[in-house]
N, C-alpha and C. Protein backbone atom coordinates (compact mmCIF):
# COMPACT_ATOMS: atom_id res chain seq x y z
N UNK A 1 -5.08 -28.82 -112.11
CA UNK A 1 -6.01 -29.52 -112.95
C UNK A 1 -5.52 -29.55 -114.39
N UNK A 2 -5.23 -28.43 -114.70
CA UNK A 2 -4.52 -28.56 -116.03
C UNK A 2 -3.59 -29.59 -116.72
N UNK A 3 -3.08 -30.08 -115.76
CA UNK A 3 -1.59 -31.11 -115.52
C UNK A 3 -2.54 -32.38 -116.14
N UNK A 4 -3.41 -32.70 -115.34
CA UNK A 4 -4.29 -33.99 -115.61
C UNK A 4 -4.73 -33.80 -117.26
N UNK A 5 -5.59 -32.87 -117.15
CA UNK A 5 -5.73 -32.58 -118.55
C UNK A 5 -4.89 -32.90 -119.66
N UNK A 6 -3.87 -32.24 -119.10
CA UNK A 6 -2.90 -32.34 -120.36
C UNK A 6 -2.52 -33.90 -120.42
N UNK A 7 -2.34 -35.22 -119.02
CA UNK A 7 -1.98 -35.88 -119.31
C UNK A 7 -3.08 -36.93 -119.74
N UNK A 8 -3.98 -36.89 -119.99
CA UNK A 8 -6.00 -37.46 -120.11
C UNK A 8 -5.20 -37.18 -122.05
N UNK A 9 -5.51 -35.73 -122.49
CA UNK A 9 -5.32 -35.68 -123.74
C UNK A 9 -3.68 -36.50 -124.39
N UNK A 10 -2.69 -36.52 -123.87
CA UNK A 10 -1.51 -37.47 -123.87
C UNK A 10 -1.87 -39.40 -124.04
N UNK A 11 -2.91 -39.42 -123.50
CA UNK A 11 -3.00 -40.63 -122.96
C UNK A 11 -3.74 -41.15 -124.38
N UNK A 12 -4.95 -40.24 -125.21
CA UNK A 12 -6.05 -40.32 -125.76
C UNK A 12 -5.32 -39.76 -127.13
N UNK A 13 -4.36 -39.08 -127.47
CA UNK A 13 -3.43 -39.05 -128.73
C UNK A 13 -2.44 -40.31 -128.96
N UNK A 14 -2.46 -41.09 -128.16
CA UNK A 14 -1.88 -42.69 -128.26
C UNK A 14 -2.84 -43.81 -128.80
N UNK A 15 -4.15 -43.43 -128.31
CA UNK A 15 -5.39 -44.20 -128.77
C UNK A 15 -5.71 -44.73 -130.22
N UNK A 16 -6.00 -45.69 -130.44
CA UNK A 16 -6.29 -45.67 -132.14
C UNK A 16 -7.20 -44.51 -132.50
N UNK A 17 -7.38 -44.67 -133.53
CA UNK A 17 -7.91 -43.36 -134.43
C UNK A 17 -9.63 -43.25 -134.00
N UNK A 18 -10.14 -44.96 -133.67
CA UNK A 18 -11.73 -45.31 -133.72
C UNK A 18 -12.10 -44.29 -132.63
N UNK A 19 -11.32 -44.43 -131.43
CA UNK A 19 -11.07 -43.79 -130.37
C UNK A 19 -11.03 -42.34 -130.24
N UNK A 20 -11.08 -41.91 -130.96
CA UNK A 20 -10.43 -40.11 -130.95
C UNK A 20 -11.59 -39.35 -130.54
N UNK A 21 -12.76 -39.98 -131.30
CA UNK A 21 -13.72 -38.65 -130.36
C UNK A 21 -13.38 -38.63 -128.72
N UNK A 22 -12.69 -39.43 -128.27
CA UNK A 22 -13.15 -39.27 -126.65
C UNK A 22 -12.10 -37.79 -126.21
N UNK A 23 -11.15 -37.42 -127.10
CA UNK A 23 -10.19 -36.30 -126.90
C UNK A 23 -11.17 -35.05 -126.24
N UNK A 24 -12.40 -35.07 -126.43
CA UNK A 24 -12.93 -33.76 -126.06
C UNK A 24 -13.38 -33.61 -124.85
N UNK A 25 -13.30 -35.16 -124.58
CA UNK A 25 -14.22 -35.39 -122.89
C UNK A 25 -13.43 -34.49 -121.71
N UNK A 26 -11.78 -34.55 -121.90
CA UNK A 26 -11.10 -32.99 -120.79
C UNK A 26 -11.42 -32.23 -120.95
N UNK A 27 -11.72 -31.88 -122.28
CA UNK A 27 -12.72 -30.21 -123.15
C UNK A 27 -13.99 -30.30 -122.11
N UNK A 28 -14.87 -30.72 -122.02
CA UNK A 28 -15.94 -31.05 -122.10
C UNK A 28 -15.68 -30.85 -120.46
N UNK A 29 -15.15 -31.20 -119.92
CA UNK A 29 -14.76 -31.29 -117.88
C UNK A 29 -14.49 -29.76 -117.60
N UNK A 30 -13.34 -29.11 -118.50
CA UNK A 30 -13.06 -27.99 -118.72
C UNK A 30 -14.28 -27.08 -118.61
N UNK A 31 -15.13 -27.13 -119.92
CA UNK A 31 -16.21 -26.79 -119.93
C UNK A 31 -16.71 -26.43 -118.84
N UNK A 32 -17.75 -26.95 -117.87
CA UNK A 32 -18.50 -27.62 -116.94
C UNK A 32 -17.78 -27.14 -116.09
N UNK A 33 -16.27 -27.21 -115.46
CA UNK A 33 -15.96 -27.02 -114.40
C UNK A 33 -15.74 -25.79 -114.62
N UNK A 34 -15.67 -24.60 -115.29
CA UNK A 34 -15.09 -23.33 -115.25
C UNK A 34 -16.24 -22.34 -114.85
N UNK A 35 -16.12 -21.97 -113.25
CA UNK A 35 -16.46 -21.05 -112.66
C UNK A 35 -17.24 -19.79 -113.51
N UNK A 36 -16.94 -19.48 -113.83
CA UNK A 36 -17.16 -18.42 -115.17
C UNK A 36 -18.49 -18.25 -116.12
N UNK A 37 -18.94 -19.53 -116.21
CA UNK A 37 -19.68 -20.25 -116.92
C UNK A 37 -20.88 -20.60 -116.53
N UNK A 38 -20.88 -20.63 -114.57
CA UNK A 38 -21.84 -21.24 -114.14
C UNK A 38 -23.34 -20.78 -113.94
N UNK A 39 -23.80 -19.55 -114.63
CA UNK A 39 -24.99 -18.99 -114.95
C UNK A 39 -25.22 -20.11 -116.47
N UNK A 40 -24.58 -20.46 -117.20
CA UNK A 40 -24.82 -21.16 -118.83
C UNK A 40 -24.54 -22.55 -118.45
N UNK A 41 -23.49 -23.12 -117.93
CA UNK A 41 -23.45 -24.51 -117.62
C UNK A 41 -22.66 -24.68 -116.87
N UNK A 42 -23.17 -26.04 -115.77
CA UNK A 42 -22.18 -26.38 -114.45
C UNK A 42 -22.91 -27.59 -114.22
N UNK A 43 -22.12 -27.86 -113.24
CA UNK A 43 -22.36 -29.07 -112.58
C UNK A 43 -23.78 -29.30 -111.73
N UNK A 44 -24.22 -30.31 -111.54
CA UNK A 44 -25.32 -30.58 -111.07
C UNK A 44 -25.30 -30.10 -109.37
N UNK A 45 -26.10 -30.37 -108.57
CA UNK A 45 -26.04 -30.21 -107.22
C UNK A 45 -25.08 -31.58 -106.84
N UNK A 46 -25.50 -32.49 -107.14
CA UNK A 46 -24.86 -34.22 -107.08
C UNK A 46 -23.59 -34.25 -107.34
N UNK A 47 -23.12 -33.37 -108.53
CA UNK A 47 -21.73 -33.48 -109.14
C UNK A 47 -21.55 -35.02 -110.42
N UNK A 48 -22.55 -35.21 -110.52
CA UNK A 48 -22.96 -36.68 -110.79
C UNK A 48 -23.57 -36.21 -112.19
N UNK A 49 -23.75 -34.99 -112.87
CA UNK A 49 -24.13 -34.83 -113.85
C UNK A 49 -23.90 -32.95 -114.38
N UNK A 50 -24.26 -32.31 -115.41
CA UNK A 50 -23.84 -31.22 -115.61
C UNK A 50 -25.48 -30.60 -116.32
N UNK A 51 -26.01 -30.15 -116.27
CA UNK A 51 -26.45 -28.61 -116.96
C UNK A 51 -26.48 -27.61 -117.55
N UNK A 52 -27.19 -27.69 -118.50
CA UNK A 52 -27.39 -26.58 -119.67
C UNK A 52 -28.38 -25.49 -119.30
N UNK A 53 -28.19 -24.08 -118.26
CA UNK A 53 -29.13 -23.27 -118.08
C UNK A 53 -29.70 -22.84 -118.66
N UNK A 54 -28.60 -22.33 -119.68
CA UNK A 54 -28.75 -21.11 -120.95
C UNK A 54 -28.54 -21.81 -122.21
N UNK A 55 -29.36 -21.96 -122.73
CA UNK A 55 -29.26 -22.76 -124.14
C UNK A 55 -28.68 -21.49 -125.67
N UNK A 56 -29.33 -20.78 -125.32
CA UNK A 56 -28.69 -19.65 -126.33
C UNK A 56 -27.16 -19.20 -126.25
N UNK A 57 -27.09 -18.90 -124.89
CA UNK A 57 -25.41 -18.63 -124.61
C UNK A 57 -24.55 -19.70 -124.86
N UNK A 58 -25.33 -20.75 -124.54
CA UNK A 58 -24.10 -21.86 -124.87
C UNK A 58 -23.50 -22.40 -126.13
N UNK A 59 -24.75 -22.21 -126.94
CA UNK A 59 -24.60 -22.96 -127.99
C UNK A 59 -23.75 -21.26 -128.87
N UNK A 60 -23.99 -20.37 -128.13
CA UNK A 60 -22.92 -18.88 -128.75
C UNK A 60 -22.14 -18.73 -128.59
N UNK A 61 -21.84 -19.27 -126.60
CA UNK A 61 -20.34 -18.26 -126.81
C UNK A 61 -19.66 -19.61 -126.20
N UNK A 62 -20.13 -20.23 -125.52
CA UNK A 62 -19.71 -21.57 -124.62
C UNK A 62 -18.48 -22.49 -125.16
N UNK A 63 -19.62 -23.41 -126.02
CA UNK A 63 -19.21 -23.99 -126.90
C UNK A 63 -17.96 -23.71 -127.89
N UNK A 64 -18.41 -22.66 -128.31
CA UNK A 64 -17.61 -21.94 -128.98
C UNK A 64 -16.02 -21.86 -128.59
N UNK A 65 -15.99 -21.41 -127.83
CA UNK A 65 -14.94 -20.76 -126.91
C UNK A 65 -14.04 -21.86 -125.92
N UNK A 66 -15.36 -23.32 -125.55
CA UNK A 66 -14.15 -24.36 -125.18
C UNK A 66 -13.69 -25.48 -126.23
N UNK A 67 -14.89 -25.39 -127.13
CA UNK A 67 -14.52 -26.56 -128.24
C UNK A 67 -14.37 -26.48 -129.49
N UNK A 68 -14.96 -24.96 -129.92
CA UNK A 68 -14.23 -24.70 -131.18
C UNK A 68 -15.47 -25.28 -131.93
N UNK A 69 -16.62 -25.70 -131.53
CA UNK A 69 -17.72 -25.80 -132.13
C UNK A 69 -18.99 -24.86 -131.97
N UNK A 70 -19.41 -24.64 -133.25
CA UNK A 70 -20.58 -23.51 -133.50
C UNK A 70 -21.38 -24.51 -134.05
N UNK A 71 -22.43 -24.96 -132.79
CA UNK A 71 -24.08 -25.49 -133.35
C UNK A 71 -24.88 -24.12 -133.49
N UNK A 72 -25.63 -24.40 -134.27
CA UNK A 72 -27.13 -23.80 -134.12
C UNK A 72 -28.21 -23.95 -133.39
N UNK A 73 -28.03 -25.37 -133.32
CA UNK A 73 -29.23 -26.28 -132.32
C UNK A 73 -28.55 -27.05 -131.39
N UNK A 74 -29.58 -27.28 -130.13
CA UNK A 74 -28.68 -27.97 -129.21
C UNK A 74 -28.81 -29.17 -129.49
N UNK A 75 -29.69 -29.52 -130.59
CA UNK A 75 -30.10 -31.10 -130.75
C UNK A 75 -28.82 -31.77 -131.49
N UNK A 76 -27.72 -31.00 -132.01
CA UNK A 76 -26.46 -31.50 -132.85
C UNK A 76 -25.63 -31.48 -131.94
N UNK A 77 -25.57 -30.50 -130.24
CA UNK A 77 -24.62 -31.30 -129.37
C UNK A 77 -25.40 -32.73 -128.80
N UNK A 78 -26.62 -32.42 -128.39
CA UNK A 78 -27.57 -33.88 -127.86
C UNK A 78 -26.60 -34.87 -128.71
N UNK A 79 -26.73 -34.97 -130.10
CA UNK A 79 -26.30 -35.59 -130.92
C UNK A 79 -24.96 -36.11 -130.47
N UNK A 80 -23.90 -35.14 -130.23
CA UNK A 80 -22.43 -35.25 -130.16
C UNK A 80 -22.53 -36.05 -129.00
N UNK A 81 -23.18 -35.58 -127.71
CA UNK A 81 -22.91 -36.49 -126.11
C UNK A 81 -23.50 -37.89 -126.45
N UNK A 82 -24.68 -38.09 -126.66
CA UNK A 82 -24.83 -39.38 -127.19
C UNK A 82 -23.91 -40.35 -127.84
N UNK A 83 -22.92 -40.14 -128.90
CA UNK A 83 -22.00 -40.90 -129.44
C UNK A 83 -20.87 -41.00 -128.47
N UNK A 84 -20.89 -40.07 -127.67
CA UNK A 84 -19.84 -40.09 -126.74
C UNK A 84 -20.38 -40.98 -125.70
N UNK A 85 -21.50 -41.30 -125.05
CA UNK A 85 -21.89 -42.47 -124.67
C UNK A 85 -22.82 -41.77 -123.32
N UNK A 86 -22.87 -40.51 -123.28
CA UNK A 86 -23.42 -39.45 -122.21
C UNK A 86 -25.09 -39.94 -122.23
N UNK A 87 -25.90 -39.78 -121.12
CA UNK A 87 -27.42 -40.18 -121.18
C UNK A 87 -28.32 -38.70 -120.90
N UNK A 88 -29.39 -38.86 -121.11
CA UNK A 88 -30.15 -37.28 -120.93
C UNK A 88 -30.76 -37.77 -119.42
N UNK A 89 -30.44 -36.87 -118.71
CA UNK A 89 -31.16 -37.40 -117.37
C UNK A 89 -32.18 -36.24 -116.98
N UNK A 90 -32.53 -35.22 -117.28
CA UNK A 90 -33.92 -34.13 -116.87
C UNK A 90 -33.88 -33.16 -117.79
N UNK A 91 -35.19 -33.12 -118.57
CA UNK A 91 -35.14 -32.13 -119.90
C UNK A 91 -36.28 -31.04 -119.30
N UNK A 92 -36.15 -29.77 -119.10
CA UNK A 92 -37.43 -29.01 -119.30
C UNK A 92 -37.14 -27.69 -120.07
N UNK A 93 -38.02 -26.59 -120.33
CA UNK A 93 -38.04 -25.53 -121.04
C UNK A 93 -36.34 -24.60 -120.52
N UNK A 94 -35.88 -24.75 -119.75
CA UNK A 94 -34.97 -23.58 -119.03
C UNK A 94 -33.70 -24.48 -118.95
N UNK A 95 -33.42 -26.32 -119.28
CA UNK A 95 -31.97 -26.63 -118.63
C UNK A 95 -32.17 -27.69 -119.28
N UNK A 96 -30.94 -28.60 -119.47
CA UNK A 96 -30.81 -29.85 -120.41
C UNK A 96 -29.37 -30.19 -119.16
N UNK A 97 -29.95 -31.56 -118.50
CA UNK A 97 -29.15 -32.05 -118.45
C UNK A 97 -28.84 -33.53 -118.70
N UNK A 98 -27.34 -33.93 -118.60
CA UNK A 98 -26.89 -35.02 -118.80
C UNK A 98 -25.62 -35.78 -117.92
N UNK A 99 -25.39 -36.89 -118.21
CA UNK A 99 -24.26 -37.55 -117.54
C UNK A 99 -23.93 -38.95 -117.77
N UNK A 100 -22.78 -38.81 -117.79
CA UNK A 100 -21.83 -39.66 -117.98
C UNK A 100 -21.03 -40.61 -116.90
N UNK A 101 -21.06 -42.02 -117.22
CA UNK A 101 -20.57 -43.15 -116.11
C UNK A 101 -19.20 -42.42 -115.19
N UNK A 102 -18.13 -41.93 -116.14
CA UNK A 102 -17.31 -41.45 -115.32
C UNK A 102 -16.77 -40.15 -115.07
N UNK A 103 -18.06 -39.49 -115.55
CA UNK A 103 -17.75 -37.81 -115.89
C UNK A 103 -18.29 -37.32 -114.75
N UNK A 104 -17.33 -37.02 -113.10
CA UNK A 104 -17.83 -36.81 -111.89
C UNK A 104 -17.23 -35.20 -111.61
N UNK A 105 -17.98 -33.94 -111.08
CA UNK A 105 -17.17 -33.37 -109.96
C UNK A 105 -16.07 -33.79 -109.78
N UNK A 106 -14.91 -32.80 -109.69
CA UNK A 106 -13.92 -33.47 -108.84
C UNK A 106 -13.06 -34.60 -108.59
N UNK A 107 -13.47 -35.28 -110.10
CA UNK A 107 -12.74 -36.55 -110.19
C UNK A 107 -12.39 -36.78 -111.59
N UNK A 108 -11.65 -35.57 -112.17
CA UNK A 108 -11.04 -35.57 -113.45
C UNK A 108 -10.56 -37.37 -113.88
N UNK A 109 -9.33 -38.12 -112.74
CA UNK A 109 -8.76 -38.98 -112.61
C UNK A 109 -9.91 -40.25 -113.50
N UNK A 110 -10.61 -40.29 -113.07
CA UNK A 110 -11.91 -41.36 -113.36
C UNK A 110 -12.19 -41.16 -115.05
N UNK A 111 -12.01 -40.51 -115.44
CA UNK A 111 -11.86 -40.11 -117.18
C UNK A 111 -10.93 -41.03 -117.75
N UNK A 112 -10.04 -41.12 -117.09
CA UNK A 112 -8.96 -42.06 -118.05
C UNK A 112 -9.93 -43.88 -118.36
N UNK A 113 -10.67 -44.24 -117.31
CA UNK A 113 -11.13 -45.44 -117.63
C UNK A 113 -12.41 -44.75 -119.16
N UNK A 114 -13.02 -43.56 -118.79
CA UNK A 114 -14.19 -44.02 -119.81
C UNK A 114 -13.26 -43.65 -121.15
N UNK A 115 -12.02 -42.93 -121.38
CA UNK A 115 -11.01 -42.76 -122.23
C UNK A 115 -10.57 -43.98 -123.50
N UNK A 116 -10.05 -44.80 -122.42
CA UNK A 116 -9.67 -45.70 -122.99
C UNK A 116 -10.36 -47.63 -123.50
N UNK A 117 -11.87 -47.21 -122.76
CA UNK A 117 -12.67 -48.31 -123.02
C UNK A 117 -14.00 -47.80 -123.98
């Protein structure tokens, strides 16, 4: 998986500049897919979307630790997925989730289209 990664971020350092936020979207897969994590955030049952269990941990050590960003509030990542083009699909007291046209389970490959359009 790493390989893809590396070649997703290759692909997206060629991109014009307008383009550059999308560099985080392998971050962001990274994120989500790492075993490790999956008490604070993972993938949906569907694979079709991802989850925020733990809103405190994430926005502490999560985040932190895959993107090098320290929010305070989760409403400034809400903020970040939104520009990235991500939709809120089920909000309650305990999980925030969201998803993205080509941000699947298991299908790193499918990133390169929402990458480059």
């Amino acid at each position: 998986m790493a390989a893809i990664v590396n070649q997703h971020r290759s692909v997206v350092n060629k991109a014009r500049p307008r383009r550059r936020s999308c560099l985080v979207i392998p971050h962001l897969y990274e994120m989500v897919d790492d075993p490790s994590t999956d008490s604070i955030i993972s993938w949906s049952g569907s694979g079709e979307s991802f989850i925020v269990w733990n809103e405190p941990e994430f926005l502490r050590d999560v985040l932190l630790r895959h993107l090098g960003l320290l929010y305070k509030e989760m409403t400034s990542f809400t903020r970040w997925l939104d520009v990235l083009g991500y939709r809120k699909v089920e909000e309650s007291d305990e999980q925030w989730e969201y998803a993205g046209d080509c941000f699947v389970n298991e299908h790193l490959h499918r990133l390169t289209h929402s990458l480059l359009i």
